[in-house]
Protein backbone atom coordinates (compact mmCIF):
# COMPACT_ATOMS: atom_id res chain seq x y z
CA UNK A 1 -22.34 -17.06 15.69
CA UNK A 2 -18.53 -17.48 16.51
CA UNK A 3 -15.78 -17.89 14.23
CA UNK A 4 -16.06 -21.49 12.19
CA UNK A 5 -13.76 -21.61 9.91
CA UNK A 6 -10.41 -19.91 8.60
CA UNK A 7 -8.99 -20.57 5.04
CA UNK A 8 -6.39 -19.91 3.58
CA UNK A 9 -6.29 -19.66 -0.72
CA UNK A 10 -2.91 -19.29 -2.66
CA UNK A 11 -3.01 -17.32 -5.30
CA UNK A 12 -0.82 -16.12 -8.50
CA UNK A 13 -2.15 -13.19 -10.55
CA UNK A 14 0.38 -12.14 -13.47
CA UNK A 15 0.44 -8.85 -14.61
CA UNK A 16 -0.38 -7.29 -18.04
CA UNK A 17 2.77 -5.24 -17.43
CA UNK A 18 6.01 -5.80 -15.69
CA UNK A 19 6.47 -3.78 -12.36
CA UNK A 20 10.25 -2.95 -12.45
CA UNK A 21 11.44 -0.82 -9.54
CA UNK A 22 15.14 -0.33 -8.13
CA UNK A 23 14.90 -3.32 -6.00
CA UNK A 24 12.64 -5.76 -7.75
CA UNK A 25 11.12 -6.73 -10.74
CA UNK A 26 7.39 -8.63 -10.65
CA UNK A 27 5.79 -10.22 -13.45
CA UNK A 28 3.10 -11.69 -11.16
CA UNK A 29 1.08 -11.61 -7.52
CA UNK A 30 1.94 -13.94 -5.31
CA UNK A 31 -0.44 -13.64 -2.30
CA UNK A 32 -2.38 -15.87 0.27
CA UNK A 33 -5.98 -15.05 0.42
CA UNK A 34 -7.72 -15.17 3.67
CA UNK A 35 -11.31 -16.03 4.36
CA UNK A 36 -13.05 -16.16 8.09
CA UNK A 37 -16.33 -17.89 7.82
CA UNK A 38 -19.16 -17.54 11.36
CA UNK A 39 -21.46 -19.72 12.00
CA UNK A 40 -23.88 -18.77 9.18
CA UNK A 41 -21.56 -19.28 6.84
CA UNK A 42 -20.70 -15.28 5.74
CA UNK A 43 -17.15 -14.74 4.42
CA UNK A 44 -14.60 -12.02 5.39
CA UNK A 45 -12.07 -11.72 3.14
CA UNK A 46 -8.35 -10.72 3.76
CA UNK A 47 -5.06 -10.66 1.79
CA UNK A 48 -1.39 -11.25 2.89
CA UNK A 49 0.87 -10.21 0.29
CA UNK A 50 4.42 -12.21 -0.49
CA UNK A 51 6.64 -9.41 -1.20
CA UNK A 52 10.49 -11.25 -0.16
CA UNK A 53 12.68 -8.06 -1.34
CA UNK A 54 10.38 -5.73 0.99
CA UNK A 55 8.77 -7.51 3.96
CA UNK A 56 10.51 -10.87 3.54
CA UNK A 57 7.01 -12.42 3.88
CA UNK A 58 6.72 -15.43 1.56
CA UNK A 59 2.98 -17.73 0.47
CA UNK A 60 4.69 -20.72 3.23
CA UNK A 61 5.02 -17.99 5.79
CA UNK A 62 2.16 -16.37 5.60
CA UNK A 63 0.18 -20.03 5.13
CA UNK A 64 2.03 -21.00 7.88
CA UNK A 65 0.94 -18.24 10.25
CA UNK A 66 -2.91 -18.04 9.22
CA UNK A 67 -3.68 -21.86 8.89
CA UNK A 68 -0.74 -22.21 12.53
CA UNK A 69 -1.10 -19.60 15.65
CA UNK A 70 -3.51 -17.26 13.77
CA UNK A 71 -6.08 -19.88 12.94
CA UNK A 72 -5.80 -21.34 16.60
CA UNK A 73 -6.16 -17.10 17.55
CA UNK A 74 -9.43 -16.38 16.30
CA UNK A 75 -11.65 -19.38 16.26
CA UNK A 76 -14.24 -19.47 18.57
CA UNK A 77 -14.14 -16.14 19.16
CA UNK A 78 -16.63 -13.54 18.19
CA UNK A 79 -16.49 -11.90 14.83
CA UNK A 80 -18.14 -8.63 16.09
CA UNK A 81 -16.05 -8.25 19.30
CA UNK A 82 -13.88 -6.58 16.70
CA UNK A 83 -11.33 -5.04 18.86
CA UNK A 84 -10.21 -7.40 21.47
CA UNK A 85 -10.26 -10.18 18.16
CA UNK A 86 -7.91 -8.14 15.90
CA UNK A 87 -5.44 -6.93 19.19
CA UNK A 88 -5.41 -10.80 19.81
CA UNK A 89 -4.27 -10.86 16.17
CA UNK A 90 -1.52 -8.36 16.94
CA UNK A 91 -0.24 -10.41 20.01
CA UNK A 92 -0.62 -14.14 18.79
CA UNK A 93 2.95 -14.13 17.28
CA UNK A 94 6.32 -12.11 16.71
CA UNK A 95 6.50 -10.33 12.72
CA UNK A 96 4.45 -11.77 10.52
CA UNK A 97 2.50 -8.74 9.51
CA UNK A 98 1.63 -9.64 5.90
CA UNK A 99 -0.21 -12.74 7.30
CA UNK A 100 -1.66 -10.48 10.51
CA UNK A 101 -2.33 -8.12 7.95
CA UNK A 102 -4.32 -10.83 5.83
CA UNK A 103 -6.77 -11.69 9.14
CA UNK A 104 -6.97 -8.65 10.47
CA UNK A 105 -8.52 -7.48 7.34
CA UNK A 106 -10.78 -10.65 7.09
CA UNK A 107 -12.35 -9.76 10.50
CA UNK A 108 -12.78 -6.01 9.39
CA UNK A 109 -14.64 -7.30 6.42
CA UNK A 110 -16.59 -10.36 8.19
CA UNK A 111 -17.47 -7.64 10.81
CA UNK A 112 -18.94 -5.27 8.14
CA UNK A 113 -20.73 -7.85 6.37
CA UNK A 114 -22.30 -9.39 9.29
CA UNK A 115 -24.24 -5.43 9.37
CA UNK A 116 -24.92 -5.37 5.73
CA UNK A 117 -22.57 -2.47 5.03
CA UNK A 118 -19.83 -1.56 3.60
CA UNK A 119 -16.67 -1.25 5.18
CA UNK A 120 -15.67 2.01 4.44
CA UNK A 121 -19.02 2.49 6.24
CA UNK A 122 -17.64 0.41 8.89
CA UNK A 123 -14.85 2.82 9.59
CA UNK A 124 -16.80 5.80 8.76
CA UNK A 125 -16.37 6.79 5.90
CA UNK A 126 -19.94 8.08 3.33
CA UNK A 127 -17.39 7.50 0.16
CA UNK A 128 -17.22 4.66 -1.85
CA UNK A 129 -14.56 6.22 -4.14
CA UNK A 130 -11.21 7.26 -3.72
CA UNK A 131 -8.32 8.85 -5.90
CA UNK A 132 -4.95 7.10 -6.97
CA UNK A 133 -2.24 7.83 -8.56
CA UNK A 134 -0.37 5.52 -11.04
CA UNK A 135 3.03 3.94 -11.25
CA UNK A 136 5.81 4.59 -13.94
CA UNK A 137 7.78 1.01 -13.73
CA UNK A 138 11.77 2.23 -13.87
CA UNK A 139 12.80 1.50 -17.61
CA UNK A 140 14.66 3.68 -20.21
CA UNK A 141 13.90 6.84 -20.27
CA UNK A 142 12.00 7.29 -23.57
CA UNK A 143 9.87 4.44 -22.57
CA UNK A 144 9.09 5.91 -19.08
CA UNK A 145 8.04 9.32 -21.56
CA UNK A 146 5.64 7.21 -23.49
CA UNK A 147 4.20 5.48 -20.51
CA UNK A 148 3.02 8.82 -18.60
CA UNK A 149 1.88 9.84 -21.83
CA UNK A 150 -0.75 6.67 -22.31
CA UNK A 151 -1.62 6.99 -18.34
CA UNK A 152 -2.34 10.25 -18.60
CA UNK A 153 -4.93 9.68 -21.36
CA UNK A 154 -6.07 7.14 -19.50
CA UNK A 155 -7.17 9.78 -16.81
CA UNK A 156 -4.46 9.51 -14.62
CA UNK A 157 -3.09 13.37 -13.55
CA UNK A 158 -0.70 11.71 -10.24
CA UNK A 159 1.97 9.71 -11.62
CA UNK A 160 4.77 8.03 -9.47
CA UNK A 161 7.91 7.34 -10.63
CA UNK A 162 10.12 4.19 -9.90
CA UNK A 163 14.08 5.75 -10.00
CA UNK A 164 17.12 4.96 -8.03
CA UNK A 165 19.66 3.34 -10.91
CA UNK A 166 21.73 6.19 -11.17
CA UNK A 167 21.42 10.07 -10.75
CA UNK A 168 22.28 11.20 -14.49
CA UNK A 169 19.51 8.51 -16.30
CA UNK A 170 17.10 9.59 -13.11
CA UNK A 171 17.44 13.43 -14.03
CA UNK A 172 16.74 12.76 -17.67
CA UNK A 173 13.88 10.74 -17.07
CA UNK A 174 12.46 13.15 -15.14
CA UNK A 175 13.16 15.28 -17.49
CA UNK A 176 11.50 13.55 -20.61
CA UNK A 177 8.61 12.99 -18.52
CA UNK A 178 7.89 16.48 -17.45
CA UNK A 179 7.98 17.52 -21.10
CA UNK A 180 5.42 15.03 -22.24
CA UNK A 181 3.24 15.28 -19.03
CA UNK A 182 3.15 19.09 -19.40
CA UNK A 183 2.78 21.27 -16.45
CA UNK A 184 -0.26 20.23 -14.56
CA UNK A 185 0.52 16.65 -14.11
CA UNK A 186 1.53 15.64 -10.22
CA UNK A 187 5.11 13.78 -10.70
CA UNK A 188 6.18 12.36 -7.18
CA UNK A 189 9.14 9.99 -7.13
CA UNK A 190 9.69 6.80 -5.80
CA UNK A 191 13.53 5.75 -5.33
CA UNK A 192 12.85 2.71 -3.42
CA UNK A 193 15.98 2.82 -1.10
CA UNK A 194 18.49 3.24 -4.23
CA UNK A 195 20.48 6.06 -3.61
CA UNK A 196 22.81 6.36 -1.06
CA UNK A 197 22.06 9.80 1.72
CA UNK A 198 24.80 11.93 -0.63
CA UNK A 199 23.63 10.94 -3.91
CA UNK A 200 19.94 11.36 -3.36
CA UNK A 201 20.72 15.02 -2.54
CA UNK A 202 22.52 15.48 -5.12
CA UNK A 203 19.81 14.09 -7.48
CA UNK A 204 17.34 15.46 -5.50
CA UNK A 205 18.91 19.40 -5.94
CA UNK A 206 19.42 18.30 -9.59
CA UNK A 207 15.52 17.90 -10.33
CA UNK A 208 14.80 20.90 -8.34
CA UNK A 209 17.79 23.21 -10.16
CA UNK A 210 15.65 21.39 -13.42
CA UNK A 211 12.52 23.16 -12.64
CA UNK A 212 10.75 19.85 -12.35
CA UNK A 213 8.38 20.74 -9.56
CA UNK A 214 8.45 17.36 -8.22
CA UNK A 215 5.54 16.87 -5.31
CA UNK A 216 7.72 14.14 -2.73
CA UNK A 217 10.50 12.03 -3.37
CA UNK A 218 10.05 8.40 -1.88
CA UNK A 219 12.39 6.13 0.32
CA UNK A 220 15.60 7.93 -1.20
CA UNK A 221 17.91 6.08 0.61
CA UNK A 222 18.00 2.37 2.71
CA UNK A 223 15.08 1.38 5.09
CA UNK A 224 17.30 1.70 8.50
CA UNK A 225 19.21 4.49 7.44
CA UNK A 226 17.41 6.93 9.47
CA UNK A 227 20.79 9.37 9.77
CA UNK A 228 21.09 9.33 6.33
CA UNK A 229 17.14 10.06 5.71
CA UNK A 230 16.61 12.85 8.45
CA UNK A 231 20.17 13.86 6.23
CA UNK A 232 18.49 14.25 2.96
CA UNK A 233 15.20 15.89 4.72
CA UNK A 234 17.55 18.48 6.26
CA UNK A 235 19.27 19.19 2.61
CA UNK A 236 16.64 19.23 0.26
CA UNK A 237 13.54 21.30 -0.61
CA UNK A 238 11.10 18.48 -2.02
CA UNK A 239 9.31 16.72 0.65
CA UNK A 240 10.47 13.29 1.59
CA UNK A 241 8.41 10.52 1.79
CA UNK A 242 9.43 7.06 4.10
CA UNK A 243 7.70 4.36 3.57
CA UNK A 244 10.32 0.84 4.38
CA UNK A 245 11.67 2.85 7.23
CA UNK A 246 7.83 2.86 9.30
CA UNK A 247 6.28 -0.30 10.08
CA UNK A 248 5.53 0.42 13.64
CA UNK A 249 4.29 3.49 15.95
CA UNK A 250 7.51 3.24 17.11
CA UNK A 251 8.87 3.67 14.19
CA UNK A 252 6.75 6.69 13.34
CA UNK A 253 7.53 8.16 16.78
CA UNK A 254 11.14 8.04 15.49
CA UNK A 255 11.03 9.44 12.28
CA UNK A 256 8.80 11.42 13.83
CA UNK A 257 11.55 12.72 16.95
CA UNK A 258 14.53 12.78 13.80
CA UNK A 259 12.80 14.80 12.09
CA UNK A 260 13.59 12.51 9.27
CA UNK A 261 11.24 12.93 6.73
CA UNK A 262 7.81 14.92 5.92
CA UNK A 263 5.38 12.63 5.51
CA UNK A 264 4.78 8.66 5.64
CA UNK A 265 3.40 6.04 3.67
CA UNK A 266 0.91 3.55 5.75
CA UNK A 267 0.92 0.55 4.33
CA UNK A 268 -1.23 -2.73 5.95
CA UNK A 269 1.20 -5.47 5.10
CA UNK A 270 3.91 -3.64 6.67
CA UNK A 271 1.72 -2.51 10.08
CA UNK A 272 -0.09 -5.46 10.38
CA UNK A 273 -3.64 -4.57 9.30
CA UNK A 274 -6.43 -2.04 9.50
CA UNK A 275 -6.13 -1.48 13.27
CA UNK A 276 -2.56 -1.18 13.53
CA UNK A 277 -2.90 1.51 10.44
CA UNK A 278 -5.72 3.56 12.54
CA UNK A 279 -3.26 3.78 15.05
CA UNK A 280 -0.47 5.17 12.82
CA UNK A 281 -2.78 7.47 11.07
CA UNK A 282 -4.07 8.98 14.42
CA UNK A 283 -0.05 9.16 15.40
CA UNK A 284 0.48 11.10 12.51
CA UNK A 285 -2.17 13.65 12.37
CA UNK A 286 -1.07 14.88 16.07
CA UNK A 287 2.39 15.50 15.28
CA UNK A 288 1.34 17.18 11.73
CA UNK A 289 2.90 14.79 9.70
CA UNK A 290 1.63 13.77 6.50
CA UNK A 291 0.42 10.39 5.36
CA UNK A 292 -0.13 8.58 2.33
CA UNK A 293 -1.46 5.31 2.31
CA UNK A 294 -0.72 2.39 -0.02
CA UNK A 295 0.10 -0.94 -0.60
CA UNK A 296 2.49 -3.96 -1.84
CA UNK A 297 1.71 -5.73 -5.31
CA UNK A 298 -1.52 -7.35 -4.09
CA UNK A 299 -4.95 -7.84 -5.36
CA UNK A 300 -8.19 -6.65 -5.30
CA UNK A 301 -8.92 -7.90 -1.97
CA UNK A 302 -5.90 -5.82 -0.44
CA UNK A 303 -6.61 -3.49 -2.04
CA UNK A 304 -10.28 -2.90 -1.22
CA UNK A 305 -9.64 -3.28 2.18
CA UNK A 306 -6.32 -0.28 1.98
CA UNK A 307 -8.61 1.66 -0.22
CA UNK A 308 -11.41 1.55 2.50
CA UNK A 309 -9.30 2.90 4.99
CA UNK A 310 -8.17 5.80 2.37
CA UNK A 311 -12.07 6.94 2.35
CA UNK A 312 -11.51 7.90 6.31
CA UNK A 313 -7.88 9.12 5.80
CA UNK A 314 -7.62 13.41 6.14
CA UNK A 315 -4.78 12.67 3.91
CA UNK A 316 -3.96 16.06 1.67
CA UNK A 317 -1.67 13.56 -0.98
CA UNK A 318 -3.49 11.49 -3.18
CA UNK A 319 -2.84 7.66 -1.82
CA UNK A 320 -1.01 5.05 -4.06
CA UNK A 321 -3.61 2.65 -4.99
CA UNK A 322 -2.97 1.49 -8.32
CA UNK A 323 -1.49 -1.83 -7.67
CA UNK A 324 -4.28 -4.30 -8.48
CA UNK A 325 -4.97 -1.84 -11.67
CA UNK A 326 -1.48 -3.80 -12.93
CA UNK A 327 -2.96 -7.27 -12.58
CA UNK A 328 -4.56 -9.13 -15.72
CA UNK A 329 -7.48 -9.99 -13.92
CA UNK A 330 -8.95 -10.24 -10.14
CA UNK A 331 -8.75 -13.57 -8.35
CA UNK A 332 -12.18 -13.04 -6.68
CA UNK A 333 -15.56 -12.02 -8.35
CA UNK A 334 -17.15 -9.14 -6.89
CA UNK A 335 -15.07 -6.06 -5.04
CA UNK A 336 -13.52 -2.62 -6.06
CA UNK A 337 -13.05 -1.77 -9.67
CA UNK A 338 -11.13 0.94 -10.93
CA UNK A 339 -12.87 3.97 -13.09
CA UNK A 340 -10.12 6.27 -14.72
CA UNK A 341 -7.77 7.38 -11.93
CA UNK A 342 -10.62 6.51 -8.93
CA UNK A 343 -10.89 3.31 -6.79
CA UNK A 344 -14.76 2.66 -7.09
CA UNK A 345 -15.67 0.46 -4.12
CA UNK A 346 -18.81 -1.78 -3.84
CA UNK A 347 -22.02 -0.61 -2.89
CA UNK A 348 -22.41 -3.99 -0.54
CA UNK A 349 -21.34 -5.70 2.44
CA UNK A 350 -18.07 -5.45 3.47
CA UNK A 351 -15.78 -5.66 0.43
CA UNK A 352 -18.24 -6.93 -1.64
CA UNK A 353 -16.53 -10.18 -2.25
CA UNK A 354 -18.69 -12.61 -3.20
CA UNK A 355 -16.04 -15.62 -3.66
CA UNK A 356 -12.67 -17.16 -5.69
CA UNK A 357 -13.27 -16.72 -9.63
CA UNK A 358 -11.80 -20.49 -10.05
């Protein structure tokens, strides 16, 4: 019952609403779907995500890798010696994560399947159902008012907020928001590396001289600028969230030895996958520093396997989850669905994935 086969499916998924943040703006998913077939012919599925303006993975690279070294990595091999596959995984080649990500994943799944349960179950969880919040795409700031008020009817009480154009339109954003969420809406802000160390404390102290009782503020300044981010930790009141500045444990044992921010956000296309991840969530826990997992702009099948992992996370922050909630439809039948502001996953082996929907 080794490994048989490993494919690799390129996929675009547009979205029913542009995602605009300070860095990017995405009118569609562009991702490589993974799928691991053993000798009996059960899929695991996997995802690696093309996100150039964050990981600099592309669909050739990641193709590349899976159908190249990672293909040659894993066949043959057993799909429920689980660890010693997915740390071969890890060592096959240099970078790459989105693509490790997408196998790694793929064996997690394969491996639940082949037990008939789910993988949450797997990595032992009892939940099939996890919060999320929900992302404000940057805009103008009336728009960005009207937006939290429609996702907040939708069930939604966590929103995120994509900032980082400019400190005076940020504040008044903010501002309009607050108003029309009311008081017991979570706002948590997302700056996505726009502000330089200076100018995100002064925005920062600006929304917190506002009364606008933000929960975190996100990536405030650039991904290797950990001076400037242990900076704006040290200045401001509002935790601070990095999530482009930790890929690695050793990059999480330096944030962690800066003192550079309060919490991080795990994300599988950056680590490389669900073991990788376990790793970083087990680094964090011992050192007391908070985690919130998420993800790129993927699908369902990212997602599911991200939002499996969230249903074993201690994680006191609601995880960021909402990205396949943005996409027009799923490019595989079967998998999670989302209910209000909850990731509902499949009562079924694995991830539930039962195949491409074309």
């Amino acid at each position: 019952m080794s490994i048989r086969e490993v494919r690799a499916h390129v996929v675009r998924v547009p979205l029913h609403t542009p995602f605009v943040t300070a860095i990017r703006t995405v009118h569609a998913v562009d991702s490589v779907l993974v799928e691991i077939v053993d000798g009996a012919g059960r899929a695991g599925w996997g995802e690696g995500a093309a996100t150039w303006k964050v990981t600099g993975d592309s669909v050739a690279s990641i193709e590349a890798a899976v159908t190249g070294p990672l293909r040659e990595t894993v066949l043959g091999r057993h799909p429920d010696d689980l660890v010693a596959v997915c740390s071969a995984v890890e060592q096959a080649i240099v970078g790459n994560t989105a693509a490790k990500a997408a196998v790694d994943c793929a064996l997690h799944d394969l491996a639940a399947r082949r037990m008939g349960i789910p993988l949450p179950r797997l990595l032992g969880s009892g939940s099939l159902r996890v919060p999320t919040d929900v992302t404000l795409a940057a805009g103008p700031p009336q728009d960005m008012a009207v937006a939290a008020k429609k996702r907040l009817a939708e069930g939604f009480g966590v929103l995120k907020i994509k900032l980082g154009d400019g400190t005076a339109d940020d504040v008044e954003r903010l501002r309009l928001i607050r108003a029309t969420a009311g008081p017991a809406a979570v706002l948590r802000v997302d700056a996505n590396q726009g502000w330089t160390p200076r100018a995100a404390v002064r925005a920062i102290r600006a929304m917190e001289d506002a009364g606008l009782d933000l929960e975190l503020v996100e990536q405030p300044v650039a991904a290797g600028d950990l001076d400037g981010l242990a900076f704006v930790t040290a200045h401001v009141s509002t935790p601070v969230l990095a999530d482009e500045s930790v890929w690695s444990a050793q990059d999480l044992l330096e944030i962690i030895r800066r003192r550079a921010a309060d919490l991080v956000n795990v994300k599988l296309a950056k680590c490389g996958g669900i073991a990788p991840a376990r790793r970083l969530l087990a680094v964090a826990q011992a050192s007391g520093t908070g985690v919130l997992l998420g993800s790129m702009m993927e699908t369902h099948v990212g997602l599911g396997a991200v939002a499996s992992l969230a249903t074993v996370s201690r994680s006191a922050a609601v995880d960021d989850l909402d990205a396949a909630w943005w996409l027009s439809a799923s490019p595989v039948s079967g998998g999670l669905r989302y209910d209000g502001a909850h990731v509902v996953l499949p009562d079924a082996p694995g991830l539930g994935i039962d195949g491409l929907t074309s």
